[in-house]
PDB file of N, CA and C in Angstrom:
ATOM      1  N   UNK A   1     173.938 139.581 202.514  1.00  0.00           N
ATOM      2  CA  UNK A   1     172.740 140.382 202.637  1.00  0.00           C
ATOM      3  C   UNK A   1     171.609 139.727 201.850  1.00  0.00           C
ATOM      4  N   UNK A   2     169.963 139.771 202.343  1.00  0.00           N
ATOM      5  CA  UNK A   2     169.022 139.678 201.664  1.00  0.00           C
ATOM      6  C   UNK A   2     168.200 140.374 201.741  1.00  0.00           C
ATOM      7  N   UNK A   3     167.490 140.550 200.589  1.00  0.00           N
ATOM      8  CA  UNK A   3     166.465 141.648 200.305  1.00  0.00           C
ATOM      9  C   UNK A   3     165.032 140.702 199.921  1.00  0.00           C
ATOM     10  N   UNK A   4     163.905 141.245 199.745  1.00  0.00           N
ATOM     11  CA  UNK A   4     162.891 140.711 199.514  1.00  0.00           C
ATOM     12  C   UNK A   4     162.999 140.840 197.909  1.00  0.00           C
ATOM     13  N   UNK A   5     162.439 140.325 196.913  1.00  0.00           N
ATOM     14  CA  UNK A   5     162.396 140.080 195.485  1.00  0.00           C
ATOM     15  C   UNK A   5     160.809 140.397 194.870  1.00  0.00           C
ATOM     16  N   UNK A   6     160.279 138.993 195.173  1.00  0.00           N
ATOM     17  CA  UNK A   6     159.092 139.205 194.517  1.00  0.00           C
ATOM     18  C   UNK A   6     158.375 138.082 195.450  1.00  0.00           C
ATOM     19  N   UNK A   7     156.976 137.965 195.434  1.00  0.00           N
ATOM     20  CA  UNK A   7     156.241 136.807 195.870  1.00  0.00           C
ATOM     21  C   UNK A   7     155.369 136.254 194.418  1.00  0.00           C
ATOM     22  N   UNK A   8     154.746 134.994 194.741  1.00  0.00           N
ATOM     23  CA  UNK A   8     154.272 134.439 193.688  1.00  0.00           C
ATOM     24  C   UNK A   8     152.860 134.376 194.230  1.00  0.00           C
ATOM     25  N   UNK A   9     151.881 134.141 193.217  1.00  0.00           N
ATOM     26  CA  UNK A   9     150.436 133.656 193.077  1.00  0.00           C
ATOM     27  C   UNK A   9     150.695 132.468 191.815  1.00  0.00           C
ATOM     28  N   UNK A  10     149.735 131.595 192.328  1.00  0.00           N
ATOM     29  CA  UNK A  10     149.064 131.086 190.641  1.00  0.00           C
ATOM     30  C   UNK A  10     148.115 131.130 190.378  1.00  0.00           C
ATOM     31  N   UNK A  11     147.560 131.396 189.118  1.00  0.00           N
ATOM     32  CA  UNK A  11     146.725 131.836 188.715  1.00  0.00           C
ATOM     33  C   UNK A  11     145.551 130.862 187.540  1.00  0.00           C
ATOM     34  N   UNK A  12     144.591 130.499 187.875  1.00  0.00           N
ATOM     35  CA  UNK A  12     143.790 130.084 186.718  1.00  0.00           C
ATOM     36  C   UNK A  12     143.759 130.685 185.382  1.00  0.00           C
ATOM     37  N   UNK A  13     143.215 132.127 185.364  1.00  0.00           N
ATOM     38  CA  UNK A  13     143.127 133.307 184.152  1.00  0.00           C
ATOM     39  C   UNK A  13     144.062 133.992 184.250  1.00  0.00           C
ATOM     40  N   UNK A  14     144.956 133.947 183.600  1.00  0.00           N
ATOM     41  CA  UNK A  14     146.027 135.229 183.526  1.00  0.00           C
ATOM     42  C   UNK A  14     145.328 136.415 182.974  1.00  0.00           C
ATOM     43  N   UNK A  15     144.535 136.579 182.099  1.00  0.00           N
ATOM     44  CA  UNK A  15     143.886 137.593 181.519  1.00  0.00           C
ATOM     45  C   UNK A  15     143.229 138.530 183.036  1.00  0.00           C
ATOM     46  N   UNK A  16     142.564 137.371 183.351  1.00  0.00           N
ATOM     47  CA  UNK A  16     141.435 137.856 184.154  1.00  0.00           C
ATOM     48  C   UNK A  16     142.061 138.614 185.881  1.00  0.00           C
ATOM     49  N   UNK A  17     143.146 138.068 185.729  1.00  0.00           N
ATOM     50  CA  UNK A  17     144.221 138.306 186.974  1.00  0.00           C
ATOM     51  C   UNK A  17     144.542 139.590 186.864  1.00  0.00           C
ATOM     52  N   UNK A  18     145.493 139.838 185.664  1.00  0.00           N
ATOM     53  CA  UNK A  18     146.037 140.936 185.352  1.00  0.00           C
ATOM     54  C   UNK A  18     144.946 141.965 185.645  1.00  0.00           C
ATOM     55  N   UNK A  19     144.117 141.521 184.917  1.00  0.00           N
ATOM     56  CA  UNK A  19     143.081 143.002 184.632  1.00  0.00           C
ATOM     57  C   UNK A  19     142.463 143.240 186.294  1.00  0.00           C
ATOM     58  N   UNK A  20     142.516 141.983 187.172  1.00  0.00           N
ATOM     59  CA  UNK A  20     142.146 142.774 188.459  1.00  0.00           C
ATOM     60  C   UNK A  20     143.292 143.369 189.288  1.00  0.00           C
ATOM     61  N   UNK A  21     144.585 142.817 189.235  1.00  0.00           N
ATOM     62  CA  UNK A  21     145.683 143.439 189.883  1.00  0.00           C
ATOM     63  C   UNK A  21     145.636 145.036 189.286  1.00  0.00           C
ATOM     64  N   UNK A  22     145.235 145.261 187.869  1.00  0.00           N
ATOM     65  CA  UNK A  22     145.653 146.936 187.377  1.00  0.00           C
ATOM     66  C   UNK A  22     144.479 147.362 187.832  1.00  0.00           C
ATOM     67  N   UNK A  23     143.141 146.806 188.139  1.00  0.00           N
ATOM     68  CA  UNK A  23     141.888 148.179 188.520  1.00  0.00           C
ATOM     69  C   UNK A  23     142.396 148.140 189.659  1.00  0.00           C
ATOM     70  N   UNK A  24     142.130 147.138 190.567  1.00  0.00           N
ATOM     71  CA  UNK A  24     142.280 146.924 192.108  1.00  0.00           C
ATOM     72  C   UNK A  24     143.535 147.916 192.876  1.00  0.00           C
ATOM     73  N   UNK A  25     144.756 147.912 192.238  1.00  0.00           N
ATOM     74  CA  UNK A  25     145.626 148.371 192.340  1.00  0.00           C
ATOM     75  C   UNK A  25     146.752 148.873 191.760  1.00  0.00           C
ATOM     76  N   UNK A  26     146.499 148.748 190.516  1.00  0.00           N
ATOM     77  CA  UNK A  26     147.289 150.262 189.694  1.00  0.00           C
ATOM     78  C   UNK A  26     148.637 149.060 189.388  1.00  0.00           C
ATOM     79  N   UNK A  27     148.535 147.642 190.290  1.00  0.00           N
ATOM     80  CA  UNK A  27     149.794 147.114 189.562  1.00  0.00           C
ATOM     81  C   UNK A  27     149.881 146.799 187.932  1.00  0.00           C
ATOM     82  N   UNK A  28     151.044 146.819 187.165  1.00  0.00           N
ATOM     83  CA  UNK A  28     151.321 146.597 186.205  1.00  0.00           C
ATOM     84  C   UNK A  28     152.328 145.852 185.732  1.00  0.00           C
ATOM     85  N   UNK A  29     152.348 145.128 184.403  1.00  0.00           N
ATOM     86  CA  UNK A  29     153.269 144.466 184.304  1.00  0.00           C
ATOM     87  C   UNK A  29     154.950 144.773 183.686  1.00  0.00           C
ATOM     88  N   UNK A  30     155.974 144.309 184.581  1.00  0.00           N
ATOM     89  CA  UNK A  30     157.505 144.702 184.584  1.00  0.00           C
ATOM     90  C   UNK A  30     158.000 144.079 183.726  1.00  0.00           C
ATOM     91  N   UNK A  31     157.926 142.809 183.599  1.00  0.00           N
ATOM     92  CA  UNK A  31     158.585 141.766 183.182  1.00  0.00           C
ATOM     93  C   UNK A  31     157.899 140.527 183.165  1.00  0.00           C
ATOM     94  N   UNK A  32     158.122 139.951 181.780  1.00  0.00           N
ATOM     95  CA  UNK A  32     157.240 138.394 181.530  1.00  0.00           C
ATOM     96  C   UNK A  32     158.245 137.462 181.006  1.00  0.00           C
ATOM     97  N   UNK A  33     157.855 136.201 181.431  1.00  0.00           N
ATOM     98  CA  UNK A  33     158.865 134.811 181.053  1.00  0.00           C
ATOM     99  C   UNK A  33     157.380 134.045 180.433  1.00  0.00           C
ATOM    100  N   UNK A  34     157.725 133.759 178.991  1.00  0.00           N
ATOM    101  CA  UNK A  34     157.255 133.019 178.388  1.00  0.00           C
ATOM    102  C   UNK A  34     157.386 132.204 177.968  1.00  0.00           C
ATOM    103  N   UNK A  35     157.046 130.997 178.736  1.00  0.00           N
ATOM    104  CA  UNK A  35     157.709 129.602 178.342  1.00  0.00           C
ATOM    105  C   UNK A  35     156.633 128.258 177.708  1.00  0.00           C
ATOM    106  N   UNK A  36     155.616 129.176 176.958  1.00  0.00           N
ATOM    107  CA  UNK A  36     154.285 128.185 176.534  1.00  0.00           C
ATOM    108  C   UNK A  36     154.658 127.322 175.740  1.00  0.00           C
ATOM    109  N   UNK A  37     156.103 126.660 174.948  1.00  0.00           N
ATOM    110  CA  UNK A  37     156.708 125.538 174.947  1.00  0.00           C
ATOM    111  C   UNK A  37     156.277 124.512 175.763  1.00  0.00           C
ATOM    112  N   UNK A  38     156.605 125.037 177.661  1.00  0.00           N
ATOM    113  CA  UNK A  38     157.262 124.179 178.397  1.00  0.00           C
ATOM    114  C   UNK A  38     155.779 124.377 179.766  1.00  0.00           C
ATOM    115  N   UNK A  39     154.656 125.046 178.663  1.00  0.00           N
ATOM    116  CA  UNK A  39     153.461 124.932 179.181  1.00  0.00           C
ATOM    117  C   UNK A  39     153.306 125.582 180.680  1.00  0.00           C
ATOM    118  N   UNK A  40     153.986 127.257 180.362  1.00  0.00           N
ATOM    119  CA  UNK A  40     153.814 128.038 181.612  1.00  0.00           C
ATOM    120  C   UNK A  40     154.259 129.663 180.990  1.00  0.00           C
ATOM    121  N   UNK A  41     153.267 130.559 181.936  1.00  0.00           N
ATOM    122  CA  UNK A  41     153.984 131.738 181.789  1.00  0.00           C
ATOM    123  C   UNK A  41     153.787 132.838 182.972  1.00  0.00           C
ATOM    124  N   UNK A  42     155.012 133.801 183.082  1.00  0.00           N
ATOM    125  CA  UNK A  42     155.247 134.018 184.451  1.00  0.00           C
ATOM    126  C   UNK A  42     155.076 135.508 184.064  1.00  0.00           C
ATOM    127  N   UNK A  43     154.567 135.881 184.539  1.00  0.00           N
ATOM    128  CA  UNK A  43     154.214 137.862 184.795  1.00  0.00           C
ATOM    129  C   UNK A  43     154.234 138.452 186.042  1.00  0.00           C
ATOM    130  N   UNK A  44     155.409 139.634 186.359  1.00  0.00           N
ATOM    131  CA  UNK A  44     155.984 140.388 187.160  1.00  0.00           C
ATOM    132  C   UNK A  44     155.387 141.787 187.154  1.00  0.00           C
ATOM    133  N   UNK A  45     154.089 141.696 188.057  1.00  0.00           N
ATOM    134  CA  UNK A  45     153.675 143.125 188.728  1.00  0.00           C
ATOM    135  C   UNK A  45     154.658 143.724 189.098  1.00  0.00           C
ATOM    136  N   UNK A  46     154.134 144.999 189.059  1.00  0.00           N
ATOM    137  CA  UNK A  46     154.788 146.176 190.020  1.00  0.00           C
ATOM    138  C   UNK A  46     154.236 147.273 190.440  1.00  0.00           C
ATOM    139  N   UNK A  47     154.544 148.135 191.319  1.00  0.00           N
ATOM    140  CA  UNK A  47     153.514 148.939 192.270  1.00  0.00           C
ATOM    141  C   UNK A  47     154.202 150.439 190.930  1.00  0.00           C
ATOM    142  N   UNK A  48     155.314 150.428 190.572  1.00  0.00           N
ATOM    143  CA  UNK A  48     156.438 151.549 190.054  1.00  0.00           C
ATOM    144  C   UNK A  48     156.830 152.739 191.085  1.00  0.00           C
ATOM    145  N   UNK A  49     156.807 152.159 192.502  1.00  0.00           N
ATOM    146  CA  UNK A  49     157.471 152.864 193.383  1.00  0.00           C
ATOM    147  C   UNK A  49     158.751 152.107 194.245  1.00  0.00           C
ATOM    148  N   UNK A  50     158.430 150.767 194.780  1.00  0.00           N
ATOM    149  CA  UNK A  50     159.396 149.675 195.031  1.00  0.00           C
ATOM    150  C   UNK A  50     159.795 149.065 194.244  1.00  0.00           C
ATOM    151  N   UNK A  51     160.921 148.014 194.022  1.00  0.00           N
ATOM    152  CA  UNK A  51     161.338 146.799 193.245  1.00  0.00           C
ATOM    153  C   UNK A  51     160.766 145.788 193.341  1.00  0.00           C
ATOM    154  N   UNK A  52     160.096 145.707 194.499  1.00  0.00           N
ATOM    155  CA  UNK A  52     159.165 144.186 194.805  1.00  0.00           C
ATOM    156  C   UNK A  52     158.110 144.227 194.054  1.00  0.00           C
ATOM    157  N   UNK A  53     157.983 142.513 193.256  1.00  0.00           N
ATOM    158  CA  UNK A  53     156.904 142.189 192.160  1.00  0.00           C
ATOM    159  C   UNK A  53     156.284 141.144 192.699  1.00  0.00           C
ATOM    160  N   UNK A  54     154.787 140.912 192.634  1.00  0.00           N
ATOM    161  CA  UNK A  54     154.209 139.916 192.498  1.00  0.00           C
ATOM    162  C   UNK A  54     154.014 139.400 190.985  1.00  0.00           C
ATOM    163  N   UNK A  55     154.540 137.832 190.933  1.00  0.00           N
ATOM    164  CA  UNK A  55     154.800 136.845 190.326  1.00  0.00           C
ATOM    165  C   UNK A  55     153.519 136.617 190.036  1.00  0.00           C
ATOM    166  N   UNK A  56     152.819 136.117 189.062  1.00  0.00           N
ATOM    167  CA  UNK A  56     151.672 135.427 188.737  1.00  0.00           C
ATOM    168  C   UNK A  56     152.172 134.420 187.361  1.00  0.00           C
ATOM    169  N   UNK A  57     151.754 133.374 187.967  1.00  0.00           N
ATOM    170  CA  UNK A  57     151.984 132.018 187.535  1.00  0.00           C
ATOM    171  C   UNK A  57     150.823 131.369 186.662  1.00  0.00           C
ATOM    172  N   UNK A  58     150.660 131.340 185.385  1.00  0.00           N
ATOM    173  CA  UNK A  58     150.017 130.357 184.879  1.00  0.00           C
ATOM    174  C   UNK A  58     150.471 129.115 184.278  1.00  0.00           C
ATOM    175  N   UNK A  59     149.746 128.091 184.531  1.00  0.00           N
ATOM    176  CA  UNK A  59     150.411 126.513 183.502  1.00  0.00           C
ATOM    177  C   UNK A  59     149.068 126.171 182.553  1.00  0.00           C
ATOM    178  N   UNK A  60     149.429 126.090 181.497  1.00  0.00           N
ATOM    179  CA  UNK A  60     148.467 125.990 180.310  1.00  0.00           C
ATOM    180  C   UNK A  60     147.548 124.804 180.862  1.00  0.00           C
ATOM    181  N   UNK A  61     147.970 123.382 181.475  1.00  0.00           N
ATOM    182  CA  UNK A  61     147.285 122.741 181.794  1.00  0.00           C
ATOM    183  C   UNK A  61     146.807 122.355 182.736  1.00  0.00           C
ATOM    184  N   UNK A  62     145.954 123.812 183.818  1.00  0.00           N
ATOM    185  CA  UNK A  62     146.048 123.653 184.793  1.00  0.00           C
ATOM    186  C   UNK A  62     144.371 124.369 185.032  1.00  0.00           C
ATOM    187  N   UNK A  63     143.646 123.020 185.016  1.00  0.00           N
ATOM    188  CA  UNK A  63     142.332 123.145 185.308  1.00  0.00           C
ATOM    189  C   UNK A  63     141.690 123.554 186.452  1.00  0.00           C
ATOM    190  N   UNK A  64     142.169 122.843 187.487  1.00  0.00           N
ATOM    191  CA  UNK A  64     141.564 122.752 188.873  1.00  0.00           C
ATOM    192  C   UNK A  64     141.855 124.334 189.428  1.00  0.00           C
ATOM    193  N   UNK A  65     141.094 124.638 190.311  1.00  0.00           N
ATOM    194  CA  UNK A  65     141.139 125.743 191.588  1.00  0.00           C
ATOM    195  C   UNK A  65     142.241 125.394 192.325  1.00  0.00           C
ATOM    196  N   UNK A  66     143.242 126.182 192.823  1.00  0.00           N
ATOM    197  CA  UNK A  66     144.680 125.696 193.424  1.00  0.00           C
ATOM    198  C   UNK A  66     143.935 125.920 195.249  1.00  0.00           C
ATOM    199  N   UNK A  67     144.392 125.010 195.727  1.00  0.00           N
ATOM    200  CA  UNK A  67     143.774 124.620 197.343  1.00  0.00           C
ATOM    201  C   UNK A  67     144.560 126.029 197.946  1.00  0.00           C
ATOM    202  N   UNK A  68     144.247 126.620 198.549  1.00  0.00           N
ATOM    203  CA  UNK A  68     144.765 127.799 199.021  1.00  0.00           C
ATOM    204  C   UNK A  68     144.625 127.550 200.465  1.00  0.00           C
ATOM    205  N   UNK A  69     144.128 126.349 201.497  1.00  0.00           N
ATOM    206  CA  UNK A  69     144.170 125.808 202.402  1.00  0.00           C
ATOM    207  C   UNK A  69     142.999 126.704 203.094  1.00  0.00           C
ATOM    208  N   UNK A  70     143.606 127.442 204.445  1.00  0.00           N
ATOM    209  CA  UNK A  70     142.956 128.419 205.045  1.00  0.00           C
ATOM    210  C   UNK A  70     143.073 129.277 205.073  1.00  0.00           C
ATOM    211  N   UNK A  71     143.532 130.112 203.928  1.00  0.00           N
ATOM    212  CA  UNK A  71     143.857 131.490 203.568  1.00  0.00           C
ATOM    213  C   UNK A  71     144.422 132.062 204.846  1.00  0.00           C
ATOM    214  N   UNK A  72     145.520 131.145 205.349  1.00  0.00           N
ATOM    215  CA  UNK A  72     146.378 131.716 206.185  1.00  0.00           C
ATOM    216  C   UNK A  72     147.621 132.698 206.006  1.00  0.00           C
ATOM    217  N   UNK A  73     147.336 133.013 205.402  1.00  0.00           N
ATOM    218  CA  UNK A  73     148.588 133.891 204.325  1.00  0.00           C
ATOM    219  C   UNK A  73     148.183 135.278 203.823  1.00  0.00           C
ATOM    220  N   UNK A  74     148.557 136.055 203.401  1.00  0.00           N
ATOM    221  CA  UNK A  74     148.156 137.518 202.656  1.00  0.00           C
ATOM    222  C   UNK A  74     149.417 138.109 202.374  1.00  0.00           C
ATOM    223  N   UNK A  75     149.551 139.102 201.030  1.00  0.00           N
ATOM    224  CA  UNK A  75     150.202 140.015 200.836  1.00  0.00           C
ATOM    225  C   UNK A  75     149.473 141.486 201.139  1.00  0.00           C
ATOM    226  N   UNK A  76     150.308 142.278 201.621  1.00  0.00           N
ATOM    227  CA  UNK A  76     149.669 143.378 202.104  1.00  0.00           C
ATOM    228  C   UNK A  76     150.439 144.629 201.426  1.00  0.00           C
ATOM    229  N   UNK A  77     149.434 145.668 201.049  1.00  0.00           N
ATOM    230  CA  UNK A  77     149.573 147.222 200.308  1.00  0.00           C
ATOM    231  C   UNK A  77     149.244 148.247 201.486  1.00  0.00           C
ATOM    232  N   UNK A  78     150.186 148.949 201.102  1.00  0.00           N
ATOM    233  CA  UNK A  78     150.234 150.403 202.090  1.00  0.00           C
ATOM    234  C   UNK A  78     149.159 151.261 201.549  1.00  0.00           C
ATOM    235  N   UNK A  79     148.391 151.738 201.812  1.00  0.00           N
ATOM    236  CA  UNK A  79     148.260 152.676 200.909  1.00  0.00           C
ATOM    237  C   UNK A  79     147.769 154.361 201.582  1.00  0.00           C
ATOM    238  N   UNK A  80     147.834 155.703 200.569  1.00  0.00           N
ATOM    239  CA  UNK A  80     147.726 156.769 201.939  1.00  0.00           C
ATOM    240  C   UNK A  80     146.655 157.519 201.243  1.00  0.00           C
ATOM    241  N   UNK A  81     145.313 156.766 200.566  1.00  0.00           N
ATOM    242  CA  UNK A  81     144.142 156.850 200.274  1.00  0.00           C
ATOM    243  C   UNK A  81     143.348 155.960 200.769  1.00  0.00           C
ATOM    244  N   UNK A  82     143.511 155.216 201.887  1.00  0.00           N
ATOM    245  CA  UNK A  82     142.776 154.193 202.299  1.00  0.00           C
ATOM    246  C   UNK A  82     141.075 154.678 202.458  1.00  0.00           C
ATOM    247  N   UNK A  83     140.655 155.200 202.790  1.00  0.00           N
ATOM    248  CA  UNK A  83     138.984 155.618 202.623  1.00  0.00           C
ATOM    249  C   UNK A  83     138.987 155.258 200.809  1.00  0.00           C
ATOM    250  N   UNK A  84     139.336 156.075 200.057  1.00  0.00           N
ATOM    251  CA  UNK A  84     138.969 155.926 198.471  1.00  0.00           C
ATOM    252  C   UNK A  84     139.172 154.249 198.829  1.00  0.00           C
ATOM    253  N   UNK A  85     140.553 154.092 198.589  1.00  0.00           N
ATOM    254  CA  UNK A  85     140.855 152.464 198.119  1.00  0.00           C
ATOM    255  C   UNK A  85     139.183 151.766 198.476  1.00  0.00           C
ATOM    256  N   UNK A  86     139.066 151.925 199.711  1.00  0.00           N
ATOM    257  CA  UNK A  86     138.071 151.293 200.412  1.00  0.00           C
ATOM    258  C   UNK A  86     136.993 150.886 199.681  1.00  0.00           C
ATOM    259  N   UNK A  87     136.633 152.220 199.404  1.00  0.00           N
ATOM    260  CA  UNK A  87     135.245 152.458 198.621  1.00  0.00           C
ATOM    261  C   UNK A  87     135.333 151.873 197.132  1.00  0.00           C
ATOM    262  N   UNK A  88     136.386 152.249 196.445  1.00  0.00           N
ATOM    263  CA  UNK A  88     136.551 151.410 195.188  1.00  0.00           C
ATOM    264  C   UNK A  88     136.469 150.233 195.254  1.00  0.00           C
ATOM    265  N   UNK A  89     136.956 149.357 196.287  1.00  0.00           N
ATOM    266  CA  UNK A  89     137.072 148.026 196.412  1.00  0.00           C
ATOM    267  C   UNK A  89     135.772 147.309 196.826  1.00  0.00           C
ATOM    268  N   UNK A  90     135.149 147.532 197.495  1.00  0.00           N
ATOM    269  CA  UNK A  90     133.589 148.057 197.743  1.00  0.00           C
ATOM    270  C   UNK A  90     132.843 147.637 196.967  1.00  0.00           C
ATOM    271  N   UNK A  91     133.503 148.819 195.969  1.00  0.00           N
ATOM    272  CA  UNK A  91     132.221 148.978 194.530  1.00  0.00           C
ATOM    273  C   UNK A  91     132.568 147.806 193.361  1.00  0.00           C
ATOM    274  N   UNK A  92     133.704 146.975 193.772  1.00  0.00           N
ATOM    275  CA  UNK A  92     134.484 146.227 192.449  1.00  0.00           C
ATOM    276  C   UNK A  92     133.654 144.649 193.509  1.00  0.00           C
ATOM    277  N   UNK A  93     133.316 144.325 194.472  1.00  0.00           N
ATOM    278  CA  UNK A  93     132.959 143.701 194.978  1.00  0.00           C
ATOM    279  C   UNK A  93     134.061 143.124 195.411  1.00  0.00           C
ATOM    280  N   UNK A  94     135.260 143.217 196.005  1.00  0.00           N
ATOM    281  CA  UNK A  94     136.416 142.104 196.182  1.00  0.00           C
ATOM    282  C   UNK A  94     136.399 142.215 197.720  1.00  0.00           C
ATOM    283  N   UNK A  95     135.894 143.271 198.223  1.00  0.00           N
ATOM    284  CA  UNK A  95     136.309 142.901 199.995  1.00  0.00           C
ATOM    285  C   UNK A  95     135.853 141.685 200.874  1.00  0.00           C
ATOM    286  N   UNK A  96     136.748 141.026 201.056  1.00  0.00           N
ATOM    287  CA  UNK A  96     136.309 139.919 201.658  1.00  0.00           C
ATOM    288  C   UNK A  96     136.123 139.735 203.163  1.00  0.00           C
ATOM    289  N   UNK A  97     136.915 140.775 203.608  1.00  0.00           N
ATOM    290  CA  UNK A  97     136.622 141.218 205.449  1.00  0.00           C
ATOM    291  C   UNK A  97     137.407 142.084 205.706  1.00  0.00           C
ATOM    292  N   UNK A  98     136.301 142.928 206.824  1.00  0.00           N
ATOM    293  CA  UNK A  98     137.112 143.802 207.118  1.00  0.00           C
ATOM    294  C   UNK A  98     136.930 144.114 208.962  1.00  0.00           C
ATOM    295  N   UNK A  99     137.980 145.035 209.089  1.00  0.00           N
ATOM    296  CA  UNK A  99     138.588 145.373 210.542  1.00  0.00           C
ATOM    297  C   UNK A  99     138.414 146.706 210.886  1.00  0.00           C
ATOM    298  N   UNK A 100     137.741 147.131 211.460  1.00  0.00           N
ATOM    299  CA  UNK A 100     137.743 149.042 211.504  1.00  0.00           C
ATOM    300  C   UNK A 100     138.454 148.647 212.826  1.00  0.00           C
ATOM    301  N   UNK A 101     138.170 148.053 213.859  1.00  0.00           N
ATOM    302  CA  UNK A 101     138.921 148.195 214.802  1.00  0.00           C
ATOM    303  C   UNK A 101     140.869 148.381 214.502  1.00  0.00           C
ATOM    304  N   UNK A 102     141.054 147.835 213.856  1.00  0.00           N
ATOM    305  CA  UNK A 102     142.111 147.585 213.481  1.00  0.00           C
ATOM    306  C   UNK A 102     143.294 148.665 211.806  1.00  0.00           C
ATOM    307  N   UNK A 103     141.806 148.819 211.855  1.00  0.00           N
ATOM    308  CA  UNK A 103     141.531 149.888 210.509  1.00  0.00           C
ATOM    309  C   UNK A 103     142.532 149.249 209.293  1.00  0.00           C
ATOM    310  N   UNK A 104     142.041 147.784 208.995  1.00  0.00           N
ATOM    311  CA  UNK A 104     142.171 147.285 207.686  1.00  0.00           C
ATOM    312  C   UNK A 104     140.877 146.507 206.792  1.00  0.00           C
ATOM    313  N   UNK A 105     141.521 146.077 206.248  1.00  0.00           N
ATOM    314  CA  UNK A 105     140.603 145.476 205.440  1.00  0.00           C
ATOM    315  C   UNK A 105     141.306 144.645 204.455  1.00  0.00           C
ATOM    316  N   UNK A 106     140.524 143.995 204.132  1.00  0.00           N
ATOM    317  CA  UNK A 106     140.871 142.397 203.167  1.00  0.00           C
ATOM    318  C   UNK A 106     140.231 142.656 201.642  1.00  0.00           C
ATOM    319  N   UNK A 107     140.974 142.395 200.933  1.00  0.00           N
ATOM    320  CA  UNK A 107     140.391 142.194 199.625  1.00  0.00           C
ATOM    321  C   UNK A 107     140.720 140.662 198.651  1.00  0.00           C
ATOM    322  N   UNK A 108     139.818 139.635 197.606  1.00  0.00           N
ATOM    323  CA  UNK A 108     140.478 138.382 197.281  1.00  0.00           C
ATOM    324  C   UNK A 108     140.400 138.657 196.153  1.00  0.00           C
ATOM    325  N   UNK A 109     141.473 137.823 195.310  1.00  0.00           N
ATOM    326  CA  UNK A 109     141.784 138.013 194.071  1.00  0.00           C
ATOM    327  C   UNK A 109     140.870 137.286 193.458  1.00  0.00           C
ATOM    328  N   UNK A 110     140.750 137.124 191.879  1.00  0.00           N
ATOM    329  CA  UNK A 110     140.065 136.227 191.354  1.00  0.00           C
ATOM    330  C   UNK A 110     139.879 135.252 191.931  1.00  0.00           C
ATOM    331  N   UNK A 111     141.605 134.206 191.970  1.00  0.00           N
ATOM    332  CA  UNK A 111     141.511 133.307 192.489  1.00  0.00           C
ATOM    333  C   UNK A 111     141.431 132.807 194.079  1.00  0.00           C
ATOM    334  N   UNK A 112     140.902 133.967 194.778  1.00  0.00           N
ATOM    335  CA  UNK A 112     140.912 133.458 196.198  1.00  0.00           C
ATOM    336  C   UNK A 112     141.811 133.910 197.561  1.00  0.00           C
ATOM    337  N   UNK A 113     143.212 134.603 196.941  1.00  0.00           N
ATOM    338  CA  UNK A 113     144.357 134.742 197.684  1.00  0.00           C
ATOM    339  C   UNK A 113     143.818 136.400 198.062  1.00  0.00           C
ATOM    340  N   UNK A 114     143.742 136.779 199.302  1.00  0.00           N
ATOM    341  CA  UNK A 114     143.771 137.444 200.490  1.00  0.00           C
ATOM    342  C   UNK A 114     144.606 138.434 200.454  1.00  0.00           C
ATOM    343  N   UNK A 115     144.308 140.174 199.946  1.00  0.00           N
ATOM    344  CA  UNK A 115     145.306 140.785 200.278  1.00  0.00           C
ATOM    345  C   UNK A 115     144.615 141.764 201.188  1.00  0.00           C
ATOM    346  N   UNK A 116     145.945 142.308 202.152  1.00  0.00           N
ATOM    347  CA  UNK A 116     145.803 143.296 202.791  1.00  0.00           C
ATOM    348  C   UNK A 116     145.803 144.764 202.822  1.00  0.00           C
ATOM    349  N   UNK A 117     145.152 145.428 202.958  1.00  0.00           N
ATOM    350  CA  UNK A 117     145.270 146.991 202.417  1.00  0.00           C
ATOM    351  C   UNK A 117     145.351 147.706 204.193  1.00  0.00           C
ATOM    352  N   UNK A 118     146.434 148.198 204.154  1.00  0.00           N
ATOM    353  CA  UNK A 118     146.621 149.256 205.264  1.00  0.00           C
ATOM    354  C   UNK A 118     146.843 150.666 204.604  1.00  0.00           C
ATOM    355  N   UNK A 119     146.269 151.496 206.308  1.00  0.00           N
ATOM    356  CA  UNK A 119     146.626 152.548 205.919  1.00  0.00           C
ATOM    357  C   UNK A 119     147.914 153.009 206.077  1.00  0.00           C
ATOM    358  N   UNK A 120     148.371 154.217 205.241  1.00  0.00           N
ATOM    359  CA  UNK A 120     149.541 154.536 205.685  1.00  0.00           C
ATOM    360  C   UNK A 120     149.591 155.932 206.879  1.00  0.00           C
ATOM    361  N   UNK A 121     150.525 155.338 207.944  1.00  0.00           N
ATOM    362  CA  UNK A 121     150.333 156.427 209.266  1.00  0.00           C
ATOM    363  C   UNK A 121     151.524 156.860 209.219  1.00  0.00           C
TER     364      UNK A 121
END
């Protein structure tokens, strides 16, 4: 059997990450691997309703903007406030496109990565 776990981001600001994953979306952190020895440290969101975490990845020496290609990719949130979410997200400036036909919408993280906000039906 397999189950889903966690997905990863990396991240430029861990500070600056965190603090938008908890306004943006209430995620918080589960679990951290601190390995600034070995010049990295790993922090495990969580929604505190599923087990699935997003991973956020920092490496101490890691200057550049990570190529995120064509933001062909997204993680996507349910959510069954979608009008509020909307409007908060809105007001935080992160929506990066949106779909009424489709009735979603896009929001980007600090660094660029694409999430999806549906409603829940």
């Amino acid at each position: 059997m397999v189950k889903f776990y966690h997905f990863n981001f990396n991240v430029l600001d861990l500070e600056k990450s965190l603090a938008f994953y908890d306004q943006a979306l209430g995620l918080k952190p589960v679990r951290e691997v601190d390995k600034m020895d070995n010049g990295f440290k790993l922090v495990y969101l969580g929604d505190g309703v599923t087990g699935f975490t997003l991973e956020l990845t920092w490496l101490k020496d890691r200057t550049e903007p990570y190529n995120l290609g064509e933001c062909e990719f997204h993680l996507a949130f349910q959510t069954d406030d979608y009008d509020a979410m909307l409007e908060k997200h809105r007001a935080m400036g992160c929506v990066c496109f949106e779909n009424p036909d489709m009735g979603i919408y896009f929001i980007a993280d600090p660094d660029g990565y694409w999430i999806e906000i549906v409603p829940t039906h």
